[in-house]
C-alpha atoms as a PDB file:
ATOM      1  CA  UNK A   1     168.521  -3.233 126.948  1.00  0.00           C
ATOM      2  CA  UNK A   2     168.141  -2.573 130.767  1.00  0.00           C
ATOM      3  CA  UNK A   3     167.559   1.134 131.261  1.00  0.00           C
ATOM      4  CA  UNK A   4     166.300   0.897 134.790  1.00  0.00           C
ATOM      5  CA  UNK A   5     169.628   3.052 136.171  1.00  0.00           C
ATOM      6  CA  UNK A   6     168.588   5.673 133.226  1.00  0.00           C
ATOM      7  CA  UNK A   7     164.584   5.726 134.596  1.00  0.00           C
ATOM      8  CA  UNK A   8     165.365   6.016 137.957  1.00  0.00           C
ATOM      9  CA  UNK A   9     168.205   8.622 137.886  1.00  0.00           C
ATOM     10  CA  UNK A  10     165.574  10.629 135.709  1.00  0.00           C
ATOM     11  CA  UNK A  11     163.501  10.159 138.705  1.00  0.00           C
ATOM     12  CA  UNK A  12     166.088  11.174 140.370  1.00  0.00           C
ATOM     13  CA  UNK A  13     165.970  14.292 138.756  1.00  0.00           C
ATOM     14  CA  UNK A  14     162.492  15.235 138.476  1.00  0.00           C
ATOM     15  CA  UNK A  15     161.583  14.178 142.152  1.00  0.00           C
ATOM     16  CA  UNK A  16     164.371  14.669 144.475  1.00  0.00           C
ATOM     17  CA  UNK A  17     166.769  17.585 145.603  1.00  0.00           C
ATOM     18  CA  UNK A  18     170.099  18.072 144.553  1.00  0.00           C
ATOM     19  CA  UNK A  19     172.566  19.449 147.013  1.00  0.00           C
ATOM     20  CA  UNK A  20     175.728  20.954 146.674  1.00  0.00           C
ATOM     21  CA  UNK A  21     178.036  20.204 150.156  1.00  0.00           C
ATOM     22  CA  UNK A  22     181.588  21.543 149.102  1.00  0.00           C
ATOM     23  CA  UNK A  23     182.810  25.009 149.447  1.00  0.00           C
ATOM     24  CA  UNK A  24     184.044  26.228 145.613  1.00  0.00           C
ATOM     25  CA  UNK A  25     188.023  25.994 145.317  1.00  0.00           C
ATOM     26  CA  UNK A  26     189.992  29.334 145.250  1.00  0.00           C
ATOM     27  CA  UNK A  27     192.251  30.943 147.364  1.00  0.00           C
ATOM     28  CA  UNK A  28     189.405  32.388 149.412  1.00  0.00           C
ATOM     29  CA  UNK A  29     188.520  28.637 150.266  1.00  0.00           C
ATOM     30  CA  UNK A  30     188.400  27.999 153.797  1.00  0.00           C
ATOM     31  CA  UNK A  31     190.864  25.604 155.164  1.00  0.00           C
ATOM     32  CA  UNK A  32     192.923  24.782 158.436  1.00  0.00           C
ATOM     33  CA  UNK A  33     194.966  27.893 159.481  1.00  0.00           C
ATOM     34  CA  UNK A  34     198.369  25.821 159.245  1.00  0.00           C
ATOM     35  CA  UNK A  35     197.898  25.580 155.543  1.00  0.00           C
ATOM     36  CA  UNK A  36     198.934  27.742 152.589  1.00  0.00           C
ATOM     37  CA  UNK A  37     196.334  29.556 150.566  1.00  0.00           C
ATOM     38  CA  UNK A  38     196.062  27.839 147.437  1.00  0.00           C
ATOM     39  CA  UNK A  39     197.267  29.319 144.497  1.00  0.00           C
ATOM     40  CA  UNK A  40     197.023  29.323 140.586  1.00  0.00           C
ATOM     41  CA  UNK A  41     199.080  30.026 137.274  1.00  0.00           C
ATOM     42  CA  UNK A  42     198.084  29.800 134.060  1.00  0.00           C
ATOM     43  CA  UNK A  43     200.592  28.029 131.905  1.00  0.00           C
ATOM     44  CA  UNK A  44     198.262  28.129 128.258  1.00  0.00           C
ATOM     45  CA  UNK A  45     196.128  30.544 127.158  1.00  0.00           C
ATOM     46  CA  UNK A  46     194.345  31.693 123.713  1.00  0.00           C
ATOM     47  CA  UNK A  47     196.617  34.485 123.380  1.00  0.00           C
ATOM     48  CA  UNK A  48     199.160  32.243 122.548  1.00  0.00           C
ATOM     49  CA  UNK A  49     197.344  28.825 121.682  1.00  0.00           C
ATOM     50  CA  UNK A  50     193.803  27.404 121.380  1.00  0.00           C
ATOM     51  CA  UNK A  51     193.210  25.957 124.914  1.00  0.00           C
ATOM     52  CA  UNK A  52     193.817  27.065 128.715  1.00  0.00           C
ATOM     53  CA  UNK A  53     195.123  25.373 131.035  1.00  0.00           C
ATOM     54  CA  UNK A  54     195.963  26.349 134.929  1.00  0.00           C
ATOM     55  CA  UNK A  55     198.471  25.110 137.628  1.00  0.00           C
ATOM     56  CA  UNK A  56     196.923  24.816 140.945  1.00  0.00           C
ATOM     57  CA  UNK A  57     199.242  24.766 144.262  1.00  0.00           C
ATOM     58  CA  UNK A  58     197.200  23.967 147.286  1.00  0.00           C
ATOM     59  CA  UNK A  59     197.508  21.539 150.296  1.00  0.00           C
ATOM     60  CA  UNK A  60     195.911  17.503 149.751  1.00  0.00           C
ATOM     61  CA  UNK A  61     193.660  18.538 153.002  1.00  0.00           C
ATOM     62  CA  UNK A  62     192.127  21.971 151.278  1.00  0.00           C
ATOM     63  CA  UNK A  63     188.707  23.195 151.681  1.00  0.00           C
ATOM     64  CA  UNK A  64     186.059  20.600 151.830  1.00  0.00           C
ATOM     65  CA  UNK A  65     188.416  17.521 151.825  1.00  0.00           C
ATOM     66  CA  UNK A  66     188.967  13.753 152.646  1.00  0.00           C
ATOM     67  CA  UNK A  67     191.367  12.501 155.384  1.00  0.00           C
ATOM     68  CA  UNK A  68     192.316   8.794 154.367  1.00  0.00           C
ATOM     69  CA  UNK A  69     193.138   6.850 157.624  1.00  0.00           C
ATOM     70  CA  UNK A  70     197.040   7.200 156.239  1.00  0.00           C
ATOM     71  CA  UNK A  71     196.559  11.067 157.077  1.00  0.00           C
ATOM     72  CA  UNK A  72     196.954  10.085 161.010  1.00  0.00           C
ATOM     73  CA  UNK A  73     197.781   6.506 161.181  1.00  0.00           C
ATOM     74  CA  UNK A  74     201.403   5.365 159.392  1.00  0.00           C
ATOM     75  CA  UNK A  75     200.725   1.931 157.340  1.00  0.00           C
ATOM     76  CA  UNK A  76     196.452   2.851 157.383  1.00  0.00           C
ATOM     77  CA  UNK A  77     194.374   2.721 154.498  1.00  0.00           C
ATOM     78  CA  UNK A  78     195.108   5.678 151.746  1.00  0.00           C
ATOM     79  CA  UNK A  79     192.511   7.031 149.145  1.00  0.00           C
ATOM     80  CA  UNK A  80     193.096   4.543 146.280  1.00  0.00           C
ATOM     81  CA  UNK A  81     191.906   1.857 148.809  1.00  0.00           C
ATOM     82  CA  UNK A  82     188.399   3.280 148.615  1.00  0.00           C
ATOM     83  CA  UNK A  83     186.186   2.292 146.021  1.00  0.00           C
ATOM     84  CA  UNK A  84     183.061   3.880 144.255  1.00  0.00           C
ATOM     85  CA  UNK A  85     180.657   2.013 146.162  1.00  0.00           C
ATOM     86  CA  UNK A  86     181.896   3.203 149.130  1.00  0.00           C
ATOM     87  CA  UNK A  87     181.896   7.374 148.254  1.00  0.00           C
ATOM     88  CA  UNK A  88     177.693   6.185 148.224  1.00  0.00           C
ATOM     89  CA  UNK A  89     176.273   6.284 151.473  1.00  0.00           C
ATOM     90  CA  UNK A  90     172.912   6.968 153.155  1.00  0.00           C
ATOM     91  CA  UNK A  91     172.884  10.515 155.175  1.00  0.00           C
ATOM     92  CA  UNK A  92     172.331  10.958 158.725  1.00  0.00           C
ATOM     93  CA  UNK A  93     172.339  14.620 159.963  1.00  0.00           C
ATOM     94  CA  UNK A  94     172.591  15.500 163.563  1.00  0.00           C
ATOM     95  CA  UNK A  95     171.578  18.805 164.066  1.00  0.00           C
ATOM     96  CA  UNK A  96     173.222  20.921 166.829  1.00  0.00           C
ATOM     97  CA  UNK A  97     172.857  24.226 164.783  1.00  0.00           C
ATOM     98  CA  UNK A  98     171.001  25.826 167.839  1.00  0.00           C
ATOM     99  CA  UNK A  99     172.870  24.385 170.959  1.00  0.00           C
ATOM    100  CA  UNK A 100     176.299  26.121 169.123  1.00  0.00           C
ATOM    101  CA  UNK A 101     174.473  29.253 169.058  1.00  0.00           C
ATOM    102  CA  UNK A 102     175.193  29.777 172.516  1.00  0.00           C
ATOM    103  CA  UNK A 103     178.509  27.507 173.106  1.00  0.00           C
ATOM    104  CA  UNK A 104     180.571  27.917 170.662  1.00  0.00           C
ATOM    105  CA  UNK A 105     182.800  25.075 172.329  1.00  0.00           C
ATOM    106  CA  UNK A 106     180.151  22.623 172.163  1.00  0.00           C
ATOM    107  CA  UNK A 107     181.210  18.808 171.830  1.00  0.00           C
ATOM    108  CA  UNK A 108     178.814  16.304 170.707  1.00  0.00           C
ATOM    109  CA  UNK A 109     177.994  13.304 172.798  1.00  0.00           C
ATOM    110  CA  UNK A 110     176.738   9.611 172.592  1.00  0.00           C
ATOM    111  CA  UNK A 111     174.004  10.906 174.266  1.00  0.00           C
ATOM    112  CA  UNK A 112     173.217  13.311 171.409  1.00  0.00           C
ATOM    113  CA  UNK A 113     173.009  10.122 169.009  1.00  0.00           C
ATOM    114  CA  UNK A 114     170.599   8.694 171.374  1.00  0.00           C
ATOM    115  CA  UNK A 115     168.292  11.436 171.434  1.00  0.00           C
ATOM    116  CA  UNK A 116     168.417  12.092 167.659  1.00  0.00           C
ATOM    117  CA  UNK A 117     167.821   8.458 167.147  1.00  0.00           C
ATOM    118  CA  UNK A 118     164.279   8.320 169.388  1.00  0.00           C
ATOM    119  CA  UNK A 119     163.026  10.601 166.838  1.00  0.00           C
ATOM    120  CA  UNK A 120     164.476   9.615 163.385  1.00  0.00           C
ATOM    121  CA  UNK A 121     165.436   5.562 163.776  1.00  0.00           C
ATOM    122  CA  UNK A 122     168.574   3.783 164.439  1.00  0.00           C
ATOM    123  CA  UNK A 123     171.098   5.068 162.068  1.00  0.00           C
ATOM    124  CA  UNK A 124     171.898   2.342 159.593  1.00  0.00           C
ATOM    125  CA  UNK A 125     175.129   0.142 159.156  1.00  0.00           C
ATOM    126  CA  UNK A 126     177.263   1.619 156.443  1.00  0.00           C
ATOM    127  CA  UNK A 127     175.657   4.928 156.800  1.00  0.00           C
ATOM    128  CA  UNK A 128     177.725   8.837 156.767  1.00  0.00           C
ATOM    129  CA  UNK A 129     176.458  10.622 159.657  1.00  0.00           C
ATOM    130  CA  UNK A 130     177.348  14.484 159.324  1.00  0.00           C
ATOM    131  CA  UNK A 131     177.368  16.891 162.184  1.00  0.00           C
ATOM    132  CA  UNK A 132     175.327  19.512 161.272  1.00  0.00           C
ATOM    133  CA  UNK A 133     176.307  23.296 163.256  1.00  0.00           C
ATOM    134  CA  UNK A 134     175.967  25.948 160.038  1.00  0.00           C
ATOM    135  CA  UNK A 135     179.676  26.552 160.814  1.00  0.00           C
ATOM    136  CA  UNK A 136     180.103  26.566 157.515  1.00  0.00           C
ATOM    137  CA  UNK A 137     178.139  30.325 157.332  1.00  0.00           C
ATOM    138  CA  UNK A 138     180.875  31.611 158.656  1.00  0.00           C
ATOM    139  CA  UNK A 139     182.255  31.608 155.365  1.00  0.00           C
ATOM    140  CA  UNK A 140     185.928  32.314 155.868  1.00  0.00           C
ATOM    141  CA  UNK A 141     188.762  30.607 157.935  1.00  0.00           C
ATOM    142  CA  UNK A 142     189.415  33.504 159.995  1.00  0.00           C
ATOM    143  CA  UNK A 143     185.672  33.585 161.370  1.00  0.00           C
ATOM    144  CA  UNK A 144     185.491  29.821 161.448  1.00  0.00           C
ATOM    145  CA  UNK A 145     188.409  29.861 163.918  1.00  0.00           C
ATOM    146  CA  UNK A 146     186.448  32.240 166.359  1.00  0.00           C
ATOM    147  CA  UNK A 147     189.395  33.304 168.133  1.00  0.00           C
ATOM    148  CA  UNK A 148     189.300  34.500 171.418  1.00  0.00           C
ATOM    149  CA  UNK A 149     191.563  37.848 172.633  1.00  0.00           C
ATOM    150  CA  UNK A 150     194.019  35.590 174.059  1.00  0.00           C
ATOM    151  CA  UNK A 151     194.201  33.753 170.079  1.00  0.00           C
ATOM    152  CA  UNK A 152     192.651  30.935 171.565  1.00  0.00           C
ATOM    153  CA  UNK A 153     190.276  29.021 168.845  1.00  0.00           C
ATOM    154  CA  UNK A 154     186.405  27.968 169.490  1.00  0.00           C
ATOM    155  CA  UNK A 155     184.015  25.543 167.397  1.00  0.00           C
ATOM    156  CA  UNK A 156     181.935  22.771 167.831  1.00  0.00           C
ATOM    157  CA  UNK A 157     183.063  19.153 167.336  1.00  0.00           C
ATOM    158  CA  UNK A 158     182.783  15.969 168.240  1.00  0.00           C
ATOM    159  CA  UNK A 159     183.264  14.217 171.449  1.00  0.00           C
ATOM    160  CA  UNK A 160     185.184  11.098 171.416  1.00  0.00           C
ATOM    161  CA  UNK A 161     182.137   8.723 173.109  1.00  0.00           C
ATOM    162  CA  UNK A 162     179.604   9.609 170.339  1.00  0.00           C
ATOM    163  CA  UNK A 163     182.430   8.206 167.658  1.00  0.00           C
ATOM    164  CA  UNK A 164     182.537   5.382 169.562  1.00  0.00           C
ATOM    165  CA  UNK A 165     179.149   4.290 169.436  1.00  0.00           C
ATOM    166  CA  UNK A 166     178.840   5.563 166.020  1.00  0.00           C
ATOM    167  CA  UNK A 167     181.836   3.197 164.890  1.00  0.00           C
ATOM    168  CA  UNK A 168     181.558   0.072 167.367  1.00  0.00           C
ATOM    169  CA  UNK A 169     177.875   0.226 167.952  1.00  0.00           C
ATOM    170  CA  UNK A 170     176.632   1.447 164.597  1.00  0.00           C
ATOM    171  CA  UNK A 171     179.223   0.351 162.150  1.00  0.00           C
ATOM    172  CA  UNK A 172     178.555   3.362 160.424  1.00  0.00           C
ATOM    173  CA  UNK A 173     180.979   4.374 157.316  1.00  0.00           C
ATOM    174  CA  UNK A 174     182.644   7.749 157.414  1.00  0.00           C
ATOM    175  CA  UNK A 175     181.552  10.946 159.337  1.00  0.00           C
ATOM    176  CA  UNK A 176     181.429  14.354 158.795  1.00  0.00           C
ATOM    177  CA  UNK A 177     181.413  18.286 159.625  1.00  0.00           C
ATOM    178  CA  UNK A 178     181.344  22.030 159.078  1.00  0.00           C
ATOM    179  CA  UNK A 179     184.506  22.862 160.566  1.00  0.00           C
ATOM    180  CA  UNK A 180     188.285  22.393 160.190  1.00  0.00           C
ATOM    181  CA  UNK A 181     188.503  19.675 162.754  1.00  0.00           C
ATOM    182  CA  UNK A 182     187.071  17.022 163.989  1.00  0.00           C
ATOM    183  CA  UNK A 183     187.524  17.884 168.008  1.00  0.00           C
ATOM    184  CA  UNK A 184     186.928  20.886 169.446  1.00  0.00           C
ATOM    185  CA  UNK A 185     189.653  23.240 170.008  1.00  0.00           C
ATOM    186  CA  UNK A 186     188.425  22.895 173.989  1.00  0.00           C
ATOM    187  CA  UNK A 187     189.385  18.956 173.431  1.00  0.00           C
ATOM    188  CA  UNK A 188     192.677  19.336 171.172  1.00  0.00           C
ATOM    189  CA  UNK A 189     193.846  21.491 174.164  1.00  0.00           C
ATOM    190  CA  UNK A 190     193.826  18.899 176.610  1.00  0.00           C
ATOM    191  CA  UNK A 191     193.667  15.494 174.426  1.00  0.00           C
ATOM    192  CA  UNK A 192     195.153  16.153 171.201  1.00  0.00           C
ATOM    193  CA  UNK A 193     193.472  14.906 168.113  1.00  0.00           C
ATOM    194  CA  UNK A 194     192.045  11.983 169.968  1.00  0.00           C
ATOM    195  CA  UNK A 195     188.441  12.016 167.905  1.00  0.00           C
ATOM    196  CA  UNK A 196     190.188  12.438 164.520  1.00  0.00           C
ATOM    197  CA  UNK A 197     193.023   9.951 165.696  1.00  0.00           C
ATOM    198  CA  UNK A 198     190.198   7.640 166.454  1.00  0.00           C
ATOM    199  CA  UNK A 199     188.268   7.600 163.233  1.00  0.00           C
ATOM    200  CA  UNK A 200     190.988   7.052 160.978  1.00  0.00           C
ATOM    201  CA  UNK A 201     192.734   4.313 163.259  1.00  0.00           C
ATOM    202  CA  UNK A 202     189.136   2.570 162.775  1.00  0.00           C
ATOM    203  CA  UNK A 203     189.894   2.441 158.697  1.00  0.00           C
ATOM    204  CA  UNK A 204     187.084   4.741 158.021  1.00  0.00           C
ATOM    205  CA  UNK A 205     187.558   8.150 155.934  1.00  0.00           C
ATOM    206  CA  UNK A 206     186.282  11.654 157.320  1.00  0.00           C
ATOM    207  CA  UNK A 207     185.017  14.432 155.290  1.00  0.00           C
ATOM    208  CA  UNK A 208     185.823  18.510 156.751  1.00  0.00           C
ATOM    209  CA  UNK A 209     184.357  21.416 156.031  1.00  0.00           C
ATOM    210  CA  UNK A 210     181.030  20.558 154.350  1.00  0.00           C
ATOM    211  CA  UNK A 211     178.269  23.201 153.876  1.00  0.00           C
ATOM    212  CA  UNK A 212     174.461  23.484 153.093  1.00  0.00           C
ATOM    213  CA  UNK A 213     173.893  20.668 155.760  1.00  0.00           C
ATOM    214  CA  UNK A 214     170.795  22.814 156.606  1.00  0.00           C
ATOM    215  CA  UNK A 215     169.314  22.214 153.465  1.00  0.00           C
ATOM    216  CA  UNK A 216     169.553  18.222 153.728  1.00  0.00           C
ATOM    217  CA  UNK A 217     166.743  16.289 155.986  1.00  0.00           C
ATOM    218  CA  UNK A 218     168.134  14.252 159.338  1.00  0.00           C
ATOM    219  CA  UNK A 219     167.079  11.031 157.021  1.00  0.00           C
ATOM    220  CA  UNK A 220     166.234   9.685 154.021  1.00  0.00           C
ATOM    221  CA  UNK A 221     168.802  11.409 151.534  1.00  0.00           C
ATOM    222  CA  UNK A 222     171.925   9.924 150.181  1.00  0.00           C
ATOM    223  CA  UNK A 223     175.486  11.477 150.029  1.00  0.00           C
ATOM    224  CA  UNK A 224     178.457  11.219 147.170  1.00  0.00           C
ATOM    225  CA  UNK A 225     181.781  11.564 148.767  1.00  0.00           C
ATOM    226  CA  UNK A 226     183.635  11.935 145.780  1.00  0.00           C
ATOM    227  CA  UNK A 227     187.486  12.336 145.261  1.00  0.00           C
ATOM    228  CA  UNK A 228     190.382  11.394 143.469  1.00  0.00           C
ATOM    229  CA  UNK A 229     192.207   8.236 143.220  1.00  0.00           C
ATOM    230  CA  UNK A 230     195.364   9.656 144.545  1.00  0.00           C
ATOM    231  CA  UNK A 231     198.021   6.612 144.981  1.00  0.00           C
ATOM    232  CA  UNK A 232     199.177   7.093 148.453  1.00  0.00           C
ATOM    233  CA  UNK A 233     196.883   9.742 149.147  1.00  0.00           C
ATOM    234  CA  UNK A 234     195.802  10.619 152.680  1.00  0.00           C
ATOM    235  CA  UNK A 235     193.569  13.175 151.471  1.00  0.00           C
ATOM    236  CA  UNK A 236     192.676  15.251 148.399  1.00  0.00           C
ATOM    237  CA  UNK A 237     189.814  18.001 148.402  1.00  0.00           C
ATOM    238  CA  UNK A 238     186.578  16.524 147.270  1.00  0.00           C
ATOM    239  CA  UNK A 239     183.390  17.262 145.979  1.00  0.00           C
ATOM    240  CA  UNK A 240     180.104  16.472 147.708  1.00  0.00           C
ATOM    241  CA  UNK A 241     176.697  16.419 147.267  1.00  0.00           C
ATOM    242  CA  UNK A 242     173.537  14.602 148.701  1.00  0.00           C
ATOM    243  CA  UNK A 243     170.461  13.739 146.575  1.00  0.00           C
ATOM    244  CA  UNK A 244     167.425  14.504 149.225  1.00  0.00           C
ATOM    245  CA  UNK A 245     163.874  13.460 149.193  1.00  0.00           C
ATOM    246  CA  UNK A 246     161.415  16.681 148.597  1.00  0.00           C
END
């Protein structure tokens, strides 16, 4: 028999780093302010039968999620269009964790890309590049939002040129990030959604709210983007992890 798969996932095992990239489901989660906690029943329990069993209530885009290119474009691709192979991606981080330190409203730029990639290598076709800002320390919605006295939210995001490149000049796969949106509040004040609008329109899927991106080298590692095969689905929360080089 061919056990090379076995060998090298014990490598796997033995050699590399495992690590976790989705915030635990609960209603403590955090998610987009415009959604519902989610909630939970239990509907079997011993005390009445020899198994449990919950009913969960939450939003498709909850905690660390997937947006399906249905989720802003009508007639797009939606999650059962995705196959295993392509939840498998090399990882490309882009760290900014500093440079948001200082400005909160900071928006990533082509730029950016071309000064990560002088030190790390062009970032490969099919690869997920992340957006690394530690957002995700924040730890609940309310301090992720970093709302000003006027209510007025701040966080990092993307700028619309890096996607650009990443997408027409890279041909990269999906992209990701700490926070609850993929532009800038500073951005969806004056453009809309135009970043988010833009990835999905290009058929690619986005993961939100990630975590531990700090704990994952700019290169080298691979991600798992998994979710459900929801028919129709233009998102589901997911789990996520990365499998990193020591």
């Amino acid at each position: 028999m061919n056990k090379k798969l076995w060998e090298q996932l014990n490598e796997w095992k033995k050699e590399c780093t495992w690590v976790e990239l989705s915030h635990e489901v609960s209603p403590n989660t955090p998610h987009w302010d415009g959604f519902p906690d989610m909630s939970m029943k239990t509907t079997f329990d011993f005390d009445t039968t020899i198994f449990q069993v919950h009913e969960y209530t939450l939003v498709s885009q909850y905690g660390t999620h997937v947006d399906a290119p249905v989720h802003f474009v009508q007639g797009a691709n939606t999650l059962e269009s995705f196959t295993p192979k392509d939840m498998v991606m090399p990882l490309c981080v882009i760290d900014k964790s500093q440079a948001v330190v200082d400005n909160h409203d900071y928006v990533l730029t082509k730029d950016d890309i071309l000064d990560w990639e002088k030190e790390n290598g062009i970032i490969p076709e099919g690869a997920f590049v992340a957006f690394r800002t530690d957002w995700y320390k924040r730890e609940t919605s309310e301090k992720m939002d970093n709302r000003d006295a006027d209510g007025n939210k701040h966080y990092p995001g993307w700028g619309i040129d890096a996607l650009k490149f990443l997408i027409e000049e890279r041909n990269v796969a999906a992209v990701g990030h700490e926070q609850s949106d993929t532009d800038a509040p500073v951005v969806i004040a004056v453009d809309g959604y135009i970043g988010e609008y833009y990835v999905l329109s290009k058929g690619r899927f986005q993961i939100e709210l990630l975590k531990n991106l700090d704990k994952c080298p700019a290169v080298g590692a691979l991600i798992f983007t998994t979710f459900p095969k929801v028919k129709n689905g233009a998102g589901f929360t997911a789990r996520c992890f990365a499998v990193c080089p020591k």
